[in-house]
Each structure stands twice: as structure tokens, then as C-alpha cells.
C-alpha atoms as a PDB file:
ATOM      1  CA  UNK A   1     -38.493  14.965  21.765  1.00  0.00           C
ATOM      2  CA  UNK A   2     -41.933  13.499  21.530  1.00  0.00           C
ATOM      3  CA  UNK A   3     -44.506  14.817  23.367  1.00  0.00           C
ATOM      4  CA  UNK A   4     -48.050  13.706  23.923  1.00  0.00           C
ATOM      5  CA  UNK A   5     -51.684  13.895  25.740  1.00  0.00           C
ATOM      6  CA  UNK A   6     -52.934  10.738  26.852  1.00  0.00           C
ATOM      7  CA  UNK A   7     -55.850   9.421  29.288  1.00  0.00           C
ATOM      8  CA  UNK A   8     -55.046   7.018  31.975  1.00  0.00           C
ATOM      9  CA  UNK A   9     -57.841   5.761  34.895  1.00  0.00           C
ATOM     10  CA  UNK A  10     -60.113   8.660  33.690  1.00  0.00           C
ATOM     11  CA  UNK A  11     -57.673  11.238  33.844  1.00  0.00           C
ATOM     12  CA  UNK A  12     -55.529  13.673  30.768  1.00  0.00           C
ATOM     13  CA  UNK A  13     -52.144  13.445  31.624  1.00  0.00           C
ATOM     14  CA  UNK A  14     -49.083  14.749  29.087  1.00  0.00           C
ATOM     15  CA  UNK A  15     -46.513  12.719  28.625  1.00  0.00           C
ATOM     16  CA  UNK A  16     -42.662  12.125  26.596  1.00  0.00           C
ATOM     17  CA  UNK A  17     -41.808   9.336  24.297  1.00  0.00           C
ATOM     18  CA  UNK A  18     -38.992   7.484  25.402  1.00  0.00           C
ATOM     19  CA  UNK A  19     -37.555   3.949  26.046  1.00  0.00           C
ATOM     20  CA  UNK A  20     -40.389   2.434  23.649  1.00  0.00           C
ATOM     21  CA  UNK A  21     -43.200   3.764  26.312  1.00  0.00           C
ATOM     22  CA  UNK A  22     -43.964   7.273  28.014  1.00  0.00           C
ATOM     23  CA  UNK A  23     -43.058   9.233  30.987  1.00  0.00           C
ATOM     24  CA  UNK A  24     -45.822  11.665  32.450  1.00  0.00           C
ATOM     25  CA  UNK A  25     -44.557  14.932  32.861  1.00  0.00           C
ATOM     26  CA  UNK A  26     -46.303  17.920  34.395  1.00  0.00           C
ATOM     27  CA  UNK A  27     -45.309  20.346  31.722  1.00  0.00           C
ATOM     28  CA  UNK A  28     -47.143  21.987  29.059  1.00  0.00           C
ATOM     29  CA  UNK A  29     -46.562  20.627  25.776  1.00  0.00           C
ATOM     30  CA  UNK A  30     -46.670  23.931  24.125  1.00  0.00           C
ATOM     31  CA  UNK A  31     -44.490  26.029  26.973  1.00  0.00           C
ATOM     32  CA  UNK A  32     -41.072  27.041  25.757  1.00  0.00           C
ATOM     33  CA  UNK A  33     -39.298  27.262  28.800  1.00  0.00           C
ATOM     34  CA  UNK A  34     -37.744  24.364  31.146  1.00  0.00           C
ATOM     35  CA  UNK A  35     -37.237  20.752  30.330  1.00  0.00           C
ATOM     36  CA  UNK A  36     -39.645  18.446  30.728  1.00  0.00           C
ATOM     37  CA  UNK A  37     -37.199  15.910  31.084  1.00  0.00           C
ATOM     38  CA  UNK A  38     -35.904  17.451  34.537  1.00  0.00           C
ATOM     39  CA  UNK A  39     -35.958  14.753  37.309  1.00  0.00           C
ATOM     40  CA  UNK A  40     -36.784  12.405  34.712  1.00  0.00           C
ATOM     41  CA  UNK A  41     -36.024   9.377  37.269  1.00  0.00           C
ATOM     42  CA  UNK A  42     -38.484  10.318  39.807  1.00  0.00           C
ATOM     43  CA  UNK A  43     -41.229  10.428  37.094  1.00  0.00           C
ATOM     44  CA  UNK A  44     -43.838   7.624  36.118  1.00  0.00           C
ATOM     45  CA  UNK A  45     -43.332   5.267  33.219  1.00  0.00           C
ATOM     46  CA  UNK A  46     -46.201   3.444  31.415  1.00  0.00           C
ATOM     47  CA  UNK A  47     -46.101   1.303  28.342  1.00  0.00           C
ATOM     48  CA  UNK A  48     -47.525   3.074  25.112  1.00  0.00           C
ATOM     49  CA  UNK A  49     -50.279  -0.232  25.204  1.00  0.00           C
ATOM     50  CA  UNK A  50     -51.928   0.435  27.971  1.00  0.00           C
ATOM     51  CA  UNK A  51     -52.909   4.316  27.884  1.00  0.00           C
ATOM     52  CA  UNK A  52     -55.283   6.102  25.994  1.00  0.00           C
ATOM     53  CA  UNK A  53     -53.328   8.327  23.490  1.00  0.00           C
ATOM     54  CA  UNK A  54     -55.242  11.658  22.812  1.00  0.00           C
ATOM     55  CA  UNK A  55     -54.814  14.305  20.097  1.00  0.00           C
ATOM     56  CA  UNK A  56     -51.809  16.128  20.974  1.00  0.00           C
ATOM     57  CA  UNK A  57     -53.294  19.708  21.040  1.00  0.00           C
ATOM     58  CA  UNK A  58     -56.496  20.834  20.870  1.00  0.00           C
ATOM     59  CA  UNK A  59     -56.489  23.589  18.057  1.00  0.00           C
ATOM     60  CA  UNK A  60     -58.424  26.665  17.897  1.00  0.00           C
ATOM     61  CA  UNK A  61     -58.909  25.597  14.212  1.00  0.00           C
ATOM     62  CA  UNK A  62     -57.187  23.260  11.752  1.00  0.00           C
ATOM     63  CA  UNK A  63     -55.684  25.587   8.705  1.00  0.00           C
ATOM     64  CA  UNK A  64     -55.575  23.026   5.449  1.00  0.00           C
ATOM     65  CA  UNK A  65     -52.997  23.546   2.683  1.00  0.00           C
ATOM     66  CA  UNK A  66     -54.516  22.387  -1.177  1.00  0.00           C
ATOM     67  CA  UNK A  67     -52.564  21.087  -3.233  1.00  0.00           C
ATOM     68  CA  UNK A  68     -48.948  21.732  -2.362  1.00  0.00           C
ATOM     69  CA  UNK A  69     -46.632  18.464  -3.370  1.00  0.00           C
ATOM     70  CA  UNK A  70     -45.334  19.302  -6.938  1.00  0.00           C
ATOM     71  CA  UNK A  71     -45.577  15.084  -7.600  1.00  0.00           C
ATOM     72  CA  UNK A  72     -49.089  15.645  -6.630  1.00  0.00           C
ATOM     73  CA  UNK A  73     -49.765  18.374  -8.634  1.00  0.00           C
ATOM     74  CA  UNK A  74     -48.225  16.489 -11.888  1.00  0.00           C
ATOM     75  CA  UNK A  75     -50.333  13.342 -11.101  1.00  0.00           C
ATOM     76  CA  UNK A  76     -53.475  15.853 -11.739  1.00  0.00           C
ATOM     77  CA  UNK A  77     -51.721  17.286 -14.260  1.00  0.00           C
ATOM     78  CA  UNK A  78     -52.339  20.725 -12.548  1.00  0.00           C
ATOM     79  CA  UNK A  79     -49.784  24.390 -12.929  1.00  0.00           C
ATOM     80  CA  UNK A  80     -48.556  24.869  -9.479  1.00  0.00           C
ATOM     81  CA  UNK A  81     -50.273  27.182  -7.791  1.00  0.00           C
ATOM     82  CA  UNK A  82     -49.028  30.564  -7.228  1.00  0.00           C
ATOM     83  CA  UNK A  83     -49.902  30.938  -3.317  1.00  0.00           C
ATOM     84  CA  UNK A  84     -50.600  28.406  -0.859  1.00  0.00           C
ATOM     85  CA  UNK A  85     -54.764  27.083  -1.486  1.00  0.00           C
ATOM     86  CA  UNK A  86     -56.274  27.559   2.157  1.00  0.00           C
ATOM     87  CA  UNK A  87     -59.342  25.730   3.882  1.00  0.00           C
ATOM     88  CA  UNK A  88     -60.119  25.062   7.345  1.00  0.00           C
ATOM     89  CA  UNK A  89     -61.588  21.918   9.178  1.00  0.00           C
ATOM     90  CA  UNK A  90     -63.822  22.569  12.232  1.00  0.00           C
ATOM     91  CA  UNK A  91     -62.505  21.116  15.395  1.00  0.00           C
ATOM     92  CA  UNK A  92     -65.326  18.828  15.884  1.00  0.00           C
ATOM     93  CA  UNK A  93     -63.512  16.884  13.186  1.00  0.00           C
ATOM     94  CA  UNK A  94     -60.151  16.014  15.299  1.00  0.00           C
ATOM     95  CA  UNK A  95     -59.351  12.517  16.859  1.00  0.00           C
ATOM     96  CA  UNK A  96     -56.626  10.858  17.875  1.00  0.00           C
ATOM     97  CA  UNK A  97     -54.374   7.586  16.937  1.00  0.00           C
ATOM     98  CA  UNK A  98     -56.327   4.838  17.086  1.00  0.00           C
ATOM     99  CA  UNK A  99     -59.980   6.552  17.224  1.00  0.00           C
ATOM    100  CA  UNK A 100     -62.444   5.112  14.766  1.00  0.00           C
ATOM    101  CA  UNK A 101     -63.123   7.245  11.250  1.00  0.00           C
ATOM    102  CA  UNK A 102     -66.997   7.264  10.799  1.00  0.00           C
ATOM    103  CA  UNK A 103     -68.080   6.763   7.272  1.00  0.00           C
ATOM    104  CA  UNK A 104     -71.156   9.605   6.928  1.00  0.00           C
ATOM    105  CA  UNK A 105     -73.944   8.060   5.497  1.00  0.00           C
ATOM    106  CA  UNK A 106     -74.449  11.205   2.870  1.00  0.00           C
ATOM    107  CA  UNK A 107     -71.217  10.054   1.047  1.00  0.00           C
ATOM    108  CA  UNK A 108     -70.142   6.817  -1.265  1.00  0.00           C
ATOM    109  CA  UNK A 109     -66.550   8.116  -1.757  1.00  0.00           C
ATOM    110  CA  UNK A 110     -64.324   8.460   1.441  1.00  0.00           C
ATOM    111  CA  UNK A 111     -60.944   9.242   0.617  1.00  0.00           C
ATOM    112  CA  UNK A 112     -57.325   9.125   2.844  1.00  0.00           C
ATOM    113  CA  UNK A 113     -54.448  12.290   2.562  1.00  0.00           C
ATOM    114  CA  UNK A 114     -51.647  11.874   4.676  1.00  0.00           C
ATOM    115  CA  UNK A 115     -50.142  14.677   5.787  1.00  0.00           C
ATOM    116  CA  UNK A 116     -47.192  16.328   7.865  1.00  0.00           C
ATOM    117  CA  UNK A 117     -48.747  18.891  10.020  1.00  0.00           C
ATOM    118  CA  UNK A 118     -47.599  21.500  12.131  1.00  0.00           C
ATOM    119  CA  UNK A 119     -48.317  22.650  15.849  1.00  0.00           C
ATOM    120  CA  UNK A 120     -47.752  26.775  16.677  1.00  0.00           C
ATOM    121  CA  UNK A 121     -46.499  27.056  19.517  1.00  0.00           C
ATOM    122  CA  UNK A 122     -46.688  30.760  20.270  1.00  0.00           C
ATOM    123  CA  UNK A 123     -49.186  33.339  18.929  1.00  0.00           C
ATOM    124  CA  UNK A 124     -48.438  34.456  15.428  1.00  0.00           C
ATOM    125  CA  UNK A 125     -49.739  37.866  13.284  1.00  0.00           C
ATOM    126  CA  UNK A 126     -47.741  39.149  10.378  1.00  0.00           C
ATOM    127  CA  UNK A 127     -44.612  36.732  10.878  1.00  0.00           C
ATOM    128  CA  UNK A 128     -42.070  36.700   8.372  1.00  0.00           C
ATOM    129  CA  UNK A 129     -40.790  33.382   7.386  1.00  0.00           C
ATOM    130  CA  UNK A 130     -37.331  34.135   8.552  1.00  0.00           C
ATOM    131  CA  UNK A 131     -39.121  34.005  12.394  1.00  0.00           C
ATOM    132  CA  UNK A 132     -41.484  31.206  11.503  1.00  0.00           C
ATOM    133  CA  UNK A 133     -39.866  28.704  13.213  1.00  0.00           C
ATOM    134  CA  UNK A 134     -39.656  30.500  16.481  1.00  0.00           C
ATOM    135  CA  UNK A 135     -43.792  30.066  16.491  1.00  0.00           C
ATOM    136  CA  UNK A 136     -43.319  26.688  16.029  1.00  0.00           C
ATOM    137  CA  UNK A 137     -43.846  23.940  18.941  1.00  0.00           C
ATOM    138  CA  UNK A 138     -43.118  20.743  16.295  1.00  0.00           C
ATOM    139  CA  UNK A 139     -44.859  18.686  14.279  1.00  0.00           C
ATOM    140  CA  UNK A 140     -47.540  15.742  13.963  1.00  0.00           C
ATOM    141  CA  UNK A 141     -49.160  13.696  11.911  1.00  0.00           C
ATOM    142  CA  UNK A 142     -52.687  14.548   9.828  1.00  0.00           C
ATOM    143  CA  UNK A 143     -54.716  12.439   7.775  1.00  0.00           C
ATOM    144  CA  UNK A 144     -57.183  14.743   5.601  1.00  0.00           C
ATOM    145  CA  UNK A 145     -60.150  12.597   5.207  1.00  0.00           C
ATOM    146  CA  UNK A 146     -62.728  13.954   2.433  1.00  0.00           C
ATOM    147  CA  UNK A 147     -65.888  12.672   1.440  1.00  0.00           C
ATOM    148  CA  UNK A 148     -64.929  13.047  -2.658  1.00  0.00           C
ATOM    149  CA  UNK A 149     -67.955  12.770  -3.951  1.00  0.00           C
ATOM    150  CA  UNK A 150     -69.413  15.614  -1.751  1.00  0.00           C
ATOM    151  CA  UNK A 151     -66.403  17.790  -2.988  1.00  0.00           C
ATOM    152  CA  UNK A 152     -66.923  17.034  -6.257  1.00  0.00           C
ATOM    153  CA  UNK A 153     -71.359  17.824  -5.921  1.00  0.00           C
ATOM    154  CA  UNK A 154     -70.361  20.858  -4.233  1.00  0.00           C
ATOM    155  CA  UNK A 155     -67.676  22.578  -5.917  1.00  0.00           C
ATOM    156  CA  UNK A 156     -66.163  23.715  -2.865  1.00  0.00           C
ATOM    157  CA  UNK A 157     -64.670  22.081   0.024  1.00  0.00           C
ATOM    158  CA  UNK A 158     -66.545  22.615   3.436  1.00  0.00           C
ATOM    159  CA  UNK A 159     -68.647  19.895   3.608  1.00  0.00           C
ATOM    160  CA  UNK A 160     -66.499  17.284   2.544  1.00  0.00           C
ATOM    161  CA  UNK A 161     -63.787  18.101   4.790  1.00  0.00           C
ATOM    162  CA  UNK A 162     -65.721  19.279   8.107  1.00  0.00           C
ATOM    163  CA  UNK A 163     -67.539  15.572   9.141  1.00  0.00           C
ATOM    164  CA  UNK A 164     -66.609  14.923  12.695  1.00  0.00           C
ATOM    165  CA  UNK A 165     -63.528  12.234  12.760  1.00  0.00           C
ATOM    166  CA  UNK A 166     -62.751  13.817   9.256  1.00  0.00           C
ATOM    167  CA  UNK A 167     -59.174  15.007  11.218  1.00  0.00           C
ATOM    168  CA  UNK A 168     -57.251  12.388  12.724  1.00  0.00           C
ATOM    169  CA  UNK A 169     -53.834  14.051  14.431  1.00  0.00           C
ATOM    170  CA  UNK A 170     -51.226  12.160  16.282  1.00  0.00           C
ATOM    171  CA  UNK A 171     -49.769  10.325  17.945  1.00  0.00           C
ATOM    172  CA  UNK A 172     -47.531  13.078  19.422  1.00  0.00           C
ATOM    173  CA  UNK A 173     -45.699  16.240  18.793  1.00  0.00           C
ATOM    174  CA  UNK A 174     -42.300  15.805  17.740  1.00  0.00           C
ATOM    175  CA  UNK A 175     -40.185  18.980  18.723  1.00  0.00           C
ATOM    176  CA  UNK A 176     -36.691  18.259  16.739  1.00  0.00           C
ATOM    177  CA  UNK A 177     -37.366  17.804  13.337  1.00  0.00           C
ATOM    178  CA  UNK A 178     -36.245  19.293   9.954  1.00  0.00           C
ATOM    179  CA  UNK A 179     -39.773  19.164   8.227  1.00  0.00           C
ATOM    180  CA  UNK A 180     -37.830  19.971   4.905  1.00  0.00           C
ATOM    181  CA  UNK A 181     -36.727  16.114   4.261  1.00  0.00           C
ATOM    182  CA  UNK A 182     -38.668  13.783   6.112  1.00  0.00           C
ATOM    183  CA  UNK A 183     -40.304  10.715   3.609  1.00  0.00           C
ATOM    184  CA  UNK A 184     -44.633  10.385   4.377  1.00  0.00           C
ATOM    185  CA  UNK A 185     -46.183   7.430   3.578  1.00  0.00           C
ATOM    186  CA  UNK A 186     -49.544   6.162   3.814  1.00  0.00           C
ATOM    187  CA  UNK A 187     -50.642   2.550   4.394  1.00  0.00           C
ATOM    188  CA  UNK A 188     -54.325   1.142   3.898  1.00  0.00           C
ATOM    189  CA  UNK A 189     -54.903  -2.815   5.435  1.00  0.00           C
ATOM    190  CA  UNK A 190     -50.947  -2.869   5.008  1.00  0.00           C
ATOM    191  CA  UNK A 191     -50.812  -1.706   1.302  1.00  0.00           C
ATOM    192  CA  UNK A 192     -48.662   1.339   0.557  1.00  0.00           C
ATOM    193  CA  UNK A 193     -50.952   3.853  -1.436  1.00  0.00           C
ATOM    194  CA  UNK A 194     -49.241   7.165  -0.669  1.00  0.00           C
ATOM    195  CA  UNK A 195     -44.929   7.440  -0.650  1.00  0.00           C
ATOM    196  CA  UNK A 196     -43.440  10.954  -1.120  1.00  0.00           C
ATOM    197  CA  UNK A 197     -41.035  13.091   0.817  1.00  0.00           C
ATOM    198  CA  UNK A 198     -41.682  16.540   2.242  1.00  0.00           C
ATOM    199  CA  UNK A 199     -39.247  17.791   0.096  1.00  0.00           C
ATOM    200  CA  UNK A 200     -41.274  18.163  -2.458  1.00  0.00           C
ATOM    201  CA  UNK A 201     -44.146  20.209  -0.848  1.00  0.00           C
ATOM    202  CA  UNK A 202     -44.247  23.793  -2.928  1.00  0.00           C
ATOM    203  CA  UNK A 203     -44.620  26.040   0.387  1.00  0.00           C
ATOM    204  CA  UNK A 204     -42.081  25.442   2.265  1.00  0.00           C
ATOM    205  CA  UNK A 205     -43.269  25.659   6.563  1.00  0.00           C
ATOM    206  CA  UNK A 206     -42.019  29.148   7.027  1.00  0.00           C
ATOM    207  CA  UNK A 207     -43.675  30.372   3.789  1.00  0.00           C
ATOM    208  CA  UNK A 208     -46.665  29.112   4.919  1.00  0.00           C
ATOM    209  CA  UNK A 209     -46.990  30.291   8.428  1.00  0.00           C
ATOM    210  CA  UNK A 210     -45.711  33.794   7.227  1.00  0.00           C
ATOM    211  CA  UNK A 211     -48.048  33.516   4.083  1.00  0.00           C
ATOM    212  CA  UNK A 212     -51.128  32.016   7.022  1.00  0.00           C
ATOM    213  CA  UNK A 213     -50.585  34.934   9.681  1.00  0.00           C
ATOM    214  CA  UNK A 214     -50.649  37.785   7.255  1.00  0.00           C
ATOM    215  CA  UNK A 215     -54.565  36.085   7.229  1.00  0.00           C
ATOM    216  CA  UNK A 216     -55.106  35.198  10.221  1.00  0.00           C
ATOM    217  CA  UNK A 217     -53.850  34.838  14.018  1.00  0.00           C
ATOM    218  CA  UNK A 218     -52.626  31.686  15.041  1.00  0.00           C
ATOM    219  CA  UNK A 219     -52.490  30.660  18.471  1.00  0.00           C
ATOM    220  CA  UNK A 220     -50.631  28.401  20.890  1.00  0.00           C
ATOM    221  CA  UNK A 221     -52.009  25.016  19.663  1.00  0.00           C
ATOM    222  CA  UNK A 222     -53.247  25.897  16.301  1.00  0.00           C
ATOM    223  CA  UNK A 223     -52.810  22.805  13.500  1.00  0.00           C
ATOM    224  CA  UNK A 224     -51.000  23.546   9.958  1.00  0.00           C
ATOM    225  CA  UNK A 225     -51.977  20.260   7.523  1.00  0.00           C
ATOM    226  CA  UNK A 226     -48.954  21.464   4.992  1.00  0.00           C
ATOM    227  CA  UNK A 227     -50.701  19.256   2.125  1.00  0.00           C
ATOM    228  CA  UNK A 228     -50.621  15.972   0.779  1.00  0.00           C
ATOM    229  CA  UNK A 229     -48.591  14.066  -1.747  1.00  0.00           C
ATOM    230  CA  UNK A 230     -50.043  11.963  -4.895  1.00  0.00           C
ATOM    231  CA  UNK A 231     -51.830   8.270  -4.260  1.00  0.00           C
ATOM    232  CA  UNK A 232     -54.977   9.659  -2.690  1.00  0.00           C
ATOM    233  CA  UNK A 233     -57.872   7.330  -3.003  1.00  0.00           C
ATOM    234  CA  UNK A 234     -60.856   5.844  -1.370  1.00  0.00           C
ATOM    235  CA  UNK A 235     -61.616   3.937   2.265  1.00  0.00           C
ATOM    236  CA  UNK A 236     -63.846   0.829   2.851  1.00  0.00           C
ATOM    237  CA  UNK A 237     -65.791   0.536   6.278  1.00  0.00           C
ATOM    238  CA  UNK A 238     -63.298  -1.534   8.169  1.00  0.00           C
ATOM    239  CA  UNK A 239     -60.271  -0.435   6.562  1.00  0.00           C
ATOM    240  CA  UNK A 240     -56.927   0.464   8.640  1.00  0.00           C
ATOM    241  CA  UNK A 241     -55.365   3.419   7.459  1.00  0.00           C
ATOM    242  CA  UNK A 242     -51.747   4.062   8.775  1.00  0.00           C
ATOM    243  CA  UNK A 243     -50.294   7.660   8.371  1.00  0.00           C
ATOM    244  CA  UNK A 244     -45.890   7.800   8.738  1.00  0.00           C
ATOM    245  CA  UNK A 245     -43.791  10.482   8.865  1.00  0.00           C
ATOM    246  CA  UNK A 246     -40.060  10.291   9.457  1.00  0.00           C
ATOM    247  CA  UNK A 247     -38.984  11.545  12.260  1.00  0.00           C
ATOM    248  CA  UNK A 248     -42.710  11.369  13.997  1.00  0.00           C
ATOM    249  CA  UNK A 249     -43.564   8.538  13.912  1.00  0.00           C
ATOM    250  CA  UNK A 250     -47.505   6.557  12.603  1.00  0.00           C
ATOM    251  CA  UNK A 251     -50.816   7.391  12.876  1.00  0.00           C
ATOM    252  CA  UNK A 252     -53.136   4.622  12.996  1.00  0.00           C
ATOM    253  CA  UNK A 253     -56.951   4.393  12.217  1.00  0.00           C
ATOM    254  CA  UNK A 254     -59.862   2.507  11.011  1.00  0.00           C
ATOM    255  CA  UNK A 255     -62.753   3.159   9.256  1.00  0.00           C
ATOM    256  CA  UNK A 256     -66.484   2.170  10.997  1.00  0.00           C
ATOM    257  CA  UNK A 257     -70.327   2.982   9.843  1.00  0.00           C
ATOM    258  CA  UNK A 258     -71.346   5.910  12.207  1.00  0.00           C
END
């Protein structure tokens, strides 16, 4: 099931996928219990063109995973790493499908990462990967944006990663997915640049959100960017970047002076 936020006549509603548009629902998207499908005639259909589609969640933080395709890591010519590489993003950087990317004027290198992401859905601390999923709400999709150059200055990653629009999530939450096998692309002005499948991430979902809560608490909402697979390489003002998953579904931006 696909679930979503989205803003119609000034007001957030949440919504399902279905039949090619939505269905608002009065549900949370992260509650576990009931359907939100219940009474699903009596319930308000719009197409997907004419409302506002917001970030699905709004995360207490976005938890970033370096480096963990194996075909990514042997296009740097890196060892794989031995536990997951963690970095956050600050929320100020998430926007949704379709929102503009703002080039920051302090960098010449701005660079696209798709990635498969993952939405908790209840509060974890110390979870073992064997009860991983059971945190889980679903999954969306994340593009990493980094200003390269900055990274590269700085020798760490907090700058380059934390501009605001730097996080685009979306369109929607898919709740029925195996995240183990699903291929992620990334388009840029209708190019491919990025083609991998999730099967080759090192950390698996459970290991990280196991390996993530023995860190830190993650709560109801909370964003997992799981990594991103070789291809990575730079945006133009005005280009359209396109983020797929299988199973999700795409992510669409473009890039504009801020």
C-alpha cells in the first residue's frame, strides 16, 4: 500500500495510492492498527495532478548510511567497510517530489545519490535485527544531494550534506515491500546515470536498524537513507533529476539557483 501527505486548498491531508490517483484517508500513516482502506467507497478521490504531494513523514532526523553498495564500493576501489558509515542530515534539508533543489552559492560541485530509504514506524532502542522489521512502517525514496567539493575542502561530511533541499523524500511510503531485491535507478534530463539493485547494499535493513538503535533512539517517523549505488555525479541549475525504486515508485526534482 502506498501511503502519502499531500496539500489540497491550503490544507495537509494523508492519502493512499490507488487507481492511478489518491484517496484521502483519515488515518495516520505511521499507526499500525486498522485499515485505512475501510469504507474505501465513501472516501474522496483526487487525481495525483492536481494535489500538492508533501514529504511523507516528517523525521525527527534523517540517519545517512556511507558507502554501503559493494558495486559502489568497487567503482572507488574501496575494502568494504566493516560497520555501517553513519551521518545525519538536519531536517531543514527535507522536501518533497517535485520541490525545487537550490544550488548553494558556496559550492561548484552538486552531486545526485539515489537512495532506498526507510520510514520507522514505532520507537526503536537496542533492537535486534531479527525484530527490525516490526519497527518498520515501509519505505520511500531519498536522493542524497552533496555539495562535493565542500566534502572534499572539509574532510568531513556536515556541511555538504546539511543545505536546506539537500533531502528530497517521496513520493509516498510504500508499506509491502521486500527492500532486499528491488532495482534503483537514477535519471538526470532523462539520462540513466545510476542502475543497481538493493541487493547489493552491504547492511542489509535489519542490520542496520539493529546496528542504528544500539546508537541512538529512533522514533515513529524517523528516515533511514540505506546508501547509494555507483554512477554518482554532478547537477546543472535546471537539471531534472528522477529517483526509482521498484516497488515505490519515482521521485522527481529539479535543480534552481537559490
Amino acid at each position: 500500500m502506498k501511503l502519502l501527505r499531500f496539500k489540497m486548498e491550503g490544507v495537509i491531508k494523508t492519502g493512499v495510492v490507488i487507481n492511478g490517483g489518491l484517496v484521502e484517508i483519515h488515518h495516520s500513516l505511521l499507526e499500525a492498527s486498522g485499515s485505512p482502506l475501510d469504507d474505501l467507497e465513501r472516501k474522496r478521490f483526487y487525481p495525483l495532478d492536481e494535489v500538492k504531494i508533501l514529504p511523507p513523514v516528517e523525521p525527527s532526523k534523517v540517519v545517512c548510511v556511507g558507502l554501503n553498495y559493494q558495486d559502489h564500493a568497487q567503482e572507488l576501489n574501496m575494502d568494504l567497510p566493516e560497520e555501517p558509515i553513519l551521518f545525519l542530515k538536519p531536517t531543514t534539508t527535507v522536501i518533497g517530489h517535485g520541490d525545487p533543489i537550490i544550488y548553494p552559492p558556496q559550492s561548484h560541485q552538486v552531486d545526485y545519490e539515489a537512495e532506498m530509504a526507510v520510514v520507522m514506524g514505532q520507537k526503536a532502542r537496542f533492537v535486534s535485527k531479527d525484530d527490525a522489521n516490526d519497527h518498520v512502517a515501509g519505505y520511500t525514496v531519498l536522493n542524497d544531494i552533496t555539495a562535493r567539493d565542500l566534502q572534499q575542502k572539509d574532510g568531513q561530511w556536515t556541511r555538504a550534506k546539511s543545505f536546506d533541499t539537500f533531502c528530497p523524500l517521496g513520493p509516498w511510503i510504500e508499506t509491502d515491500m521486500d527492500p532486499s531485491n528491488q532495482n534503483i535507478s537514477l535519471k538526470l534530463n532523462g539520462d540513466v546515470k545510476q542502475d543497481s539493485n538493493t541487493g547489493n547494499m552491504i547492511f542489509s535493513v535489519e542490520e542496520l536498524v539493529e546496528y542504528i538503535s544500539k546508537i541512538m533512539t529512533l522514533n515513529p517517523g524517523d528516515v533511514i537513507a540505506t546508501g547509494t549505488p555507483p554512477g554518482v555525479g554532478a547537477m546543472q541549475v535546471g537539471d531534472v533529476v528522477e529517483v526509482e525504486v521498484e516497488g515505490i515508485g519515482i521521485l522527481k526534482n529539479h535543480l534552481k539557483l537559490g
